[in-house]
N, C-alpha and C. Protein backbone atom coordinates (compact mmCIF):
# COMPACT_ATOMS: atom_id res chain seq x y z
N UNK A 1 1.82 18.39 21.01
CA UNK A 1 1.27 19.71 20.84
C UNK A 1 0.97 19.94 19.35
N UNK A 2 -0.31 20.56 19.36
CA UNK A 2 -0.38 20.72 17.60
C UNK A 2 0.20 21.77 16.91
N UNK A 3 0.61 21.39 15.85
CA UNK A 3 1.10 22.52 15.23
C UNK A 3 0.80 23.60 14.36
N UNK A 4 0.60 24.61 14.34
CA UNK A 4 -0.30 25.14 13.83
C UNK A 4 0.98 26.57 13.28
N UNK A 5 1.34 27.05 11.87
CA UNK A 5 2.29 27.27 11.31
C UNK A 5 1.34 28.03 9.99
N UNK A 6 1.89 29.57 9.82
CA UNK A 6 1.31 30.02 8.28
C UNK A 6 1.87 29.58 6.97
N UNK A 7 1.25 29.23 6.17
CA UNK A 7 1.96 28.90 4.80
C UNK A 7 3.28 28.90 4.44
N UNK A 8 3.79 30.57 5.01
CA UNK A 8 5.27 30.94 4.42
C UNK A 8 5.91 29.64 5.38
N UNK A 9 6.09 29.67 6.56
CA UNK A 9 7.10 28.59 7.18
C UNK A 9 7.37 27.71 6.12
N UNK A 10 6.25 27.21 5.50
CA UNK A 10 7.08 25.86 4.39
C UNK A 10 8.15 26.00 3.74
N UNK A 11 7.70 27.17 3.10
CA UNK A 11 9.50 28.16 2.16
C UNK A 11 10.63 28.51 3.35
N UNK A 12 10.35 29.31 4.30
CA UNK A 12 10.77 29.74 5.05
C UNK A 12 11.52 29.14 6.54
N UNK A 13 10.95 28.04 6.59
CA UNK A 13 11.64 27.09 7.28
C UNK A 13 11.15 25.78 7.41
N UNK A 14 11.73 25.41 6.50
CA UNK A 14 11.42 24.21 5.52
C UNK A 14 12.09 22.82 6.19
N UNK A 15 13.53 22.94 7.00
CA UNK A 15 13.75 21.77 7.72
C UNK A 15 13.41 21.84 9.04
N UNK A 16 13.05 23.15 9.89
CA UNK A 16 11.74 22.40 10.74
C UNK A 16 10.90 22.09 10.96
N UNK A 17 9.89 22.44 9.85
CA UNK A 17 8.89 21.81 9.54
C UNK A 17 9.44 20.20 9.18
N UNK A 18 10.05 20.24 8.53
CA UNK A 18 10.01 18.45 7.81
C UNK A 18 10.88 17.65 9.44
N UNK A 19 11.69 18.35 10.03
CA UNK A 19 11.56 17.45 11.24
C UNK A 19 10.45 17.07 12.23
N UNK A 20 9.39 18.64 12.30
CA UNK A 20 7.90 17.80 12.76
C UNK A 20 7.43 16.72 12.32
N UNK A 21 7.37 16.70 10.94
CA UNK A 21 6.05 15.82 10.35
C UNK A 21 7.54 14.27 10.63
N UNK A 22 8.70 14.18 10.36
CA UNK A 22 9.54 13.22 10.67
C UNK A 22 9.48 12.35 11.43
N UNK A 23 9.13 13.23 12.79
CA UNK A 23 8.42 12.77 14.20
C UNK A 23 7.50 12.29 14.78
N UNK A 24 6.45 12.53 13.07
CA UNK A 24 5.05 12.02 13.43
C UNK A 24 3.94 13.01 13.30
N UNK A 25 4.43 14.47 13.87
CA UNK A 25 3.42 15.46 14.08
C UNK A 25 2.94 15.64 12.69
N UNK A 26 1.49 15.92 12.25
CA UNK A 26 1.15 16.84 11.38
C UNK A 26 1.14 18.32 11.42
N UNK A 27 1.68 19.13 10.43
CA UNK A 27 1.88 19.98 10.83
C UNK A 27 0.68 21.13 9.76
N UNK A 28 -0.07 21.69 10.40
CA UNK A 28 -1.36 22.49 10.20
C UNK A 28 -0.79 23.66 9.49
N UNK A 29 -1.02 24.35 8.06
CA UNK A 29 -0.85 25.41 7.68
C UNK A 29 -1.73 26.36 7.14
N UNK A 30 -1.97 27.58 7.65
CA UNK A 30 -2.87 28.69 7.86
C UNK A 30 -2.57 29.53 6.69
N UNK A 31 -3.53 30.32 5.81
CA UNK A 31 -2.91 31.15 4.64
C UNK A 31 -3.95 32.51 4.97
N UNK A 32 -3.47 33.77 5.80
CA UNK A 32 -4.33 34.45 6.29
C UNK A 32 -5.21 34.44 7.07
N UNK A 33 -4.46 33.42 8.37
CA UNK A 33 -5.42 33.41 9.25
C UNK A 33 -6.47 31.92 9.03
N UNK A 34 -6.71 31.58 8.26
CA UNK A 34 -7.10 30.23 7.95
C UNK A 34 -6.77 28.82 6.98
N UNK A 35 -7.58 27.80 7.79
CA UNK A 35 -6.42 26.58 7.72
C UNK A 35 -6.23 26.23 6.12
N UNK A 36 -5.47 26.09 5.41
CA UNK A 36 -5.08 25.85 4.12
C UNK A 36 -5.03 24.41 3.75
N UNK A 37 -3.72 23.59 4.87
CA UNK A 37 -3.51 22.58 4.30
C UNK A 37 -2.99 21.83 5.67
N UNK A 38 -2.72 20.22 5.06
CA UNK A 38 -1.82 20.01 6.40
C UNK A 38 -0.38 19.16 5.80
N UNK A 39 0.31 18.87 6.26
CA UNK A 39 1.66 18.53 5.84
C UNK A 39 1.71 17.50 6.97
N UNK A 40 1.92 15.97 6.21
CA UNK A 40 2.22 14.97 6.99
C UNK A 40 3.25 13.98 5.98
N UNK A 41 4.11 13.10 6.93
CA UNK A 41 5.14 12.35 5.81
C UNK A 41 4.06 10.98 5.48
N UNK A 42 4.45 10.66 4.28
CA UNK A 42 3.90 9.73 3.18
C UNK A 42 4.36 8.42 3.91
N UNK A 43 4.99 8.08 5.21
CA UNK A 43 4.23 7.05 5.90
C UNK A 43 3.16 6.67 6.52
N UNK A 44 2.88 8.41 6.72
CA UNK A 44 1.33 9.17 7.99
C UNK A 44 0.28 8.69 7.28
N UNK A 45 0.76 9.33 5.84
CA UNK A 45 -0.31 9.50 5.10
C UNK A 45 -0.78 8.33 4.67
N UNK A 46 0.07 7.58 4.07
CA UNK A 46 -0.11 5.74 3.88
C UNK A 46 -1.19 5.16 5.07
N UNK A 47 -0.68 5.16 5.90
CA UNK A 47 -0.82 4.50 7.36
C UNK A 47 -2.67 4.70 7.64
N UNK A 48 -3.25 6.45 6.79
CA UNK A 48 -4.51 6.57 6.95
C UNK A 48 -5.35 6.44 5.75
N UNK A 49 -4.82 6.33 4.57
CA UNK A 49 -5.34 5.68 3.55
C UNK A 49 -5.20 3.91 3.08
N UNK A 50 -4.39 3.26 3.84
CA UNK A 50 -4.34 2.17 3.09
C UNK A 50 -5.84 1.30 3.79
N UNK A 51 -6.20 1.47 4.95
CA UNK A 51 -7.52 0.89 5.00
C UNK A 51 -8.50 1.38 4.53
N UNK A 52 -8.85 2.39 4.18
CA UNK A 52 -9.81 2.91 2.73
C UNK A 52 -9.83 2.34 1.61
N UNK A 53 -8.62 2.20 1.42
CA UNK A 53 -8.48 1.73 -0.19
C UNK A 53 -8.92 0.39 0.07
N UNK A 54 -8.26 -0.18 1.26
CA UNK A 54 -8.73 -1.54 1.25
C UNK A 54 -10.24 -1.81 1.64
N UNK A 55 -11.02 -1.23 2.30
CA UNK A 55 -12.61 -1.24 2.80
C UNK A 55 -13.30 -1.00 1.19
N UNK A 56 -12.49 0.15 0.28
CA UNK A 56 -13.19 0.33 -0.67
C UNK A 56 -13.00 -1.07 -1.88
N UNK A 57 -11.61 -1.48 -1.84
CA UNK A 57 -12.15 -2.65 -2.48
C UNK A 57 -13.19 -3.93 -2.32
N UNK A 58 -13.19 -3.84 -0.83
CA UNK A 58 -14.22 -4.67 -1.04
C UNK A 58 -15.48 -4.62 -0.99
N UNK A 59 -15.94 -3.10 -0.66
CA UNK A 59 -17.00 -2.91 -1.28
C UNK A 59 -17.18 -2.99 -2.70
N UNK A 60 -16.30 -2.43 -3.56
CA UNK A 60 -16.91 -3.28 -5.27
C UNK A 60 -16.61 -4.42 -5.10
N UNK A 61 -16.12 -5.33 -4.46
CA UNK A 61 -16.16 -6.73 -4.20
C UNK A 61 -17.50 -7.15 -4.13
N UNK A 62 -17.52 -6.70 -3.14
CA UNK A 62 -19.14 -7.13 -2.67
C UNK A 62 -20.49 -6.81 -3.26
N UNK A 63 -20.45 -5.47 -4.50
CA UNK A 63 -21.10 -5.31 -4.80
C UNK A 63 -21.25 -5.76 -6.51
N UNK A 64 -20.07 -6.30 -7.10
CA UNK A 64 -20.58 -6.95 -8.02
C UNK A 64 -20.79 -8.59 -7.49
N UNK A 65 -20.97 -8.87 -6.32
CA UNK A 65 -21.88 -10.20 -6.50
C UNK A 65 -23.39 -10.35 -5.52
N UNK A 66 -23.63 -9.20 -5.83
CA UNK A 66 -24.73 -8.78 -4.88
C UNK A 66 -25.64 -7.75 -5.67
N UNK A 67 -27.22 -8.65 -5.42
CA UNK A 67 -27.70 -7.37 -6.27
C UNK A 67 -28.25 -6.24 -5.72
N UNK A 68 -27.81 -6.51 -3.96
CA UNK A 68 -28.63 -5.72 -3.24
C UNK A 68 -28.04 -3.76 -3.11
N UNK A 69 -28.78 -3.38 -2.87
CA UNK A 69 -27.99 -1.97 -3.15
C UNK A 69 -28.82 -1.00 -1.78
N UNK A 70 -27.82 -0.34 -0.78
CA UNK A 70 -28.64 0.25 0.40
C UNK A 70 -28.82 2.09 -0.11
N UNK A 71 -29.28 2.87 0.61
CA UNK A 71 -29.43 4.03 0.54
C UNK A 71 -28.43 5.09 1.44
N UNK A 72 -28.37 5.88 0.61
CA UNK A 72 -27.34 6.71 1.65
C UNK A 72 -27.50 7.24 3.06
N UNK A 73 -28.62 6.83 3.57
CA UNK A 73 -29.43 7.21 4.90
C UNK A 73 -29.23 5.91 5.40
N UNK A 74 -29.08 4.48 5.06
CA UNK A 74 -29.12 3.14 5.35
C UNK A 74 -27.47 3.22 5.86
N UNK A 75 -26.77 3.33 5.10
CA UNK A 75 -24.92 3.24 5.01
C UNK A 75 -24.83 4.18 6.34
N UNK A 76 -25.56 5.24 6.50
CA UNK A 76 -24.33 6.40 7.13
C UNK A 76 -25.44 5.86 8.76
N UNK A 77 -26.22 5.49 8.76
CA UNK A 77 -27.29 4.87 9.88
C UNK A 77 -26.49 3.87 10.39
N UNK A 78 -26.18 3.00 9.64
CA UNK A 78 -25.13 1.66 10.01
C UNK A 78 -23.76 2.08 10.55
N UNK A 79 -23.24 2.87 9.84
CA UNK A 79 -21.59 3.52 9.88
C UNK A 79 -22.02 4.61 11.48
N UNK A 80 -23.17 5.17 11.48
CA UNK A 80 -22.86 5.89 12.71
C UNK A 80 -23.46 5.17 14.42
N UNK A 81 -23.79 3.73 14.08
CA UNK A 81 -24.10 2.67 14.62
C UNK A 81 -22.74 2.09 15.19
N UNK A 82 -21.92 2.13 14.35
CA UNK A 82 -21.06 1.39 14.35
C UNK A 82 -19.62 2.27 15.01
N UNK A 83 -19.94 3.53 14.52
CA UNK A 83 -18.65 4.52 15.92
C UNK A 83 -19.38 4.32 17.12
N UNK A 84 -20.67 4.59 17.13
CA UNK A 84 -21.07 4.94 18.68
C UNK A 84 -21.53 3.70 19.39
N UNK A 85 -21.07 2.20 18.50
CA UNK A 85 -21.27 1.54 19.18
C UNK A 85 -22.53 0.73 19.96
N UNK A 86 -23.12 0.87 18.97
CA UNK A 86 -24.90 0.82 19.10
C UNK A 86 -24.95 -0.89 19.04
C-alpha cells in the first residue's frame, strides 16, 4: 500500500516512518496538500541509482572513442523504442 504521509510525520513520528522505508516501502511526503518529497532507505536508493551511474559511465566511455554524436530526438526515439519494445 502506498504511503502517502504530510511532512510533519517525519518530526512527529519519526520511527514509523523509518520502519516503512526499513521494509522497503517508500514513503511519500505532502507539504499542504502536495507531494514534497519521498523518503526511501539508502539501500532503495542505491539499488535505483547504481545502474545510472553505471549506463552513464559508459556513455563517456563510449563517447570519447567515438566521434559520432546523436540528437536529442535520436536518443529519446531509441530509448522509447526500447521500453515499448519496438
Amino acid at each position: 500500500m502506498i504511503q502517502i504521509r504530510p511532512v510533519s510525520d517525519l518530526r512527529n513520528k519519526f520511527p514509523e516512518i523509518e520502519n516503512l522505508v526499513n521494509e522497503g516501502q517508500p514513503v511519500y511526503l505532502t507539504k499542504n496538500g502536495y507531494g514534497a518529497m519521498v523518503v526511501m532507505s539508502l539501500e532503495e536508493y542505491a539499488r535505483l541509482i547504481d545502474n545510472v551511474e553505471m549506463k552513464l559511465d559508459e556513455a563517456d566511455r563510449i563517447a570519447a572513442t567515438t566521434k559520432e554524436r546523436l540528437s536529442h530526438d535520436d536518443v529519446f526515439k531509441k530509448v522509447r523504442s526500447v521500453i515499448h519494445e519496438e
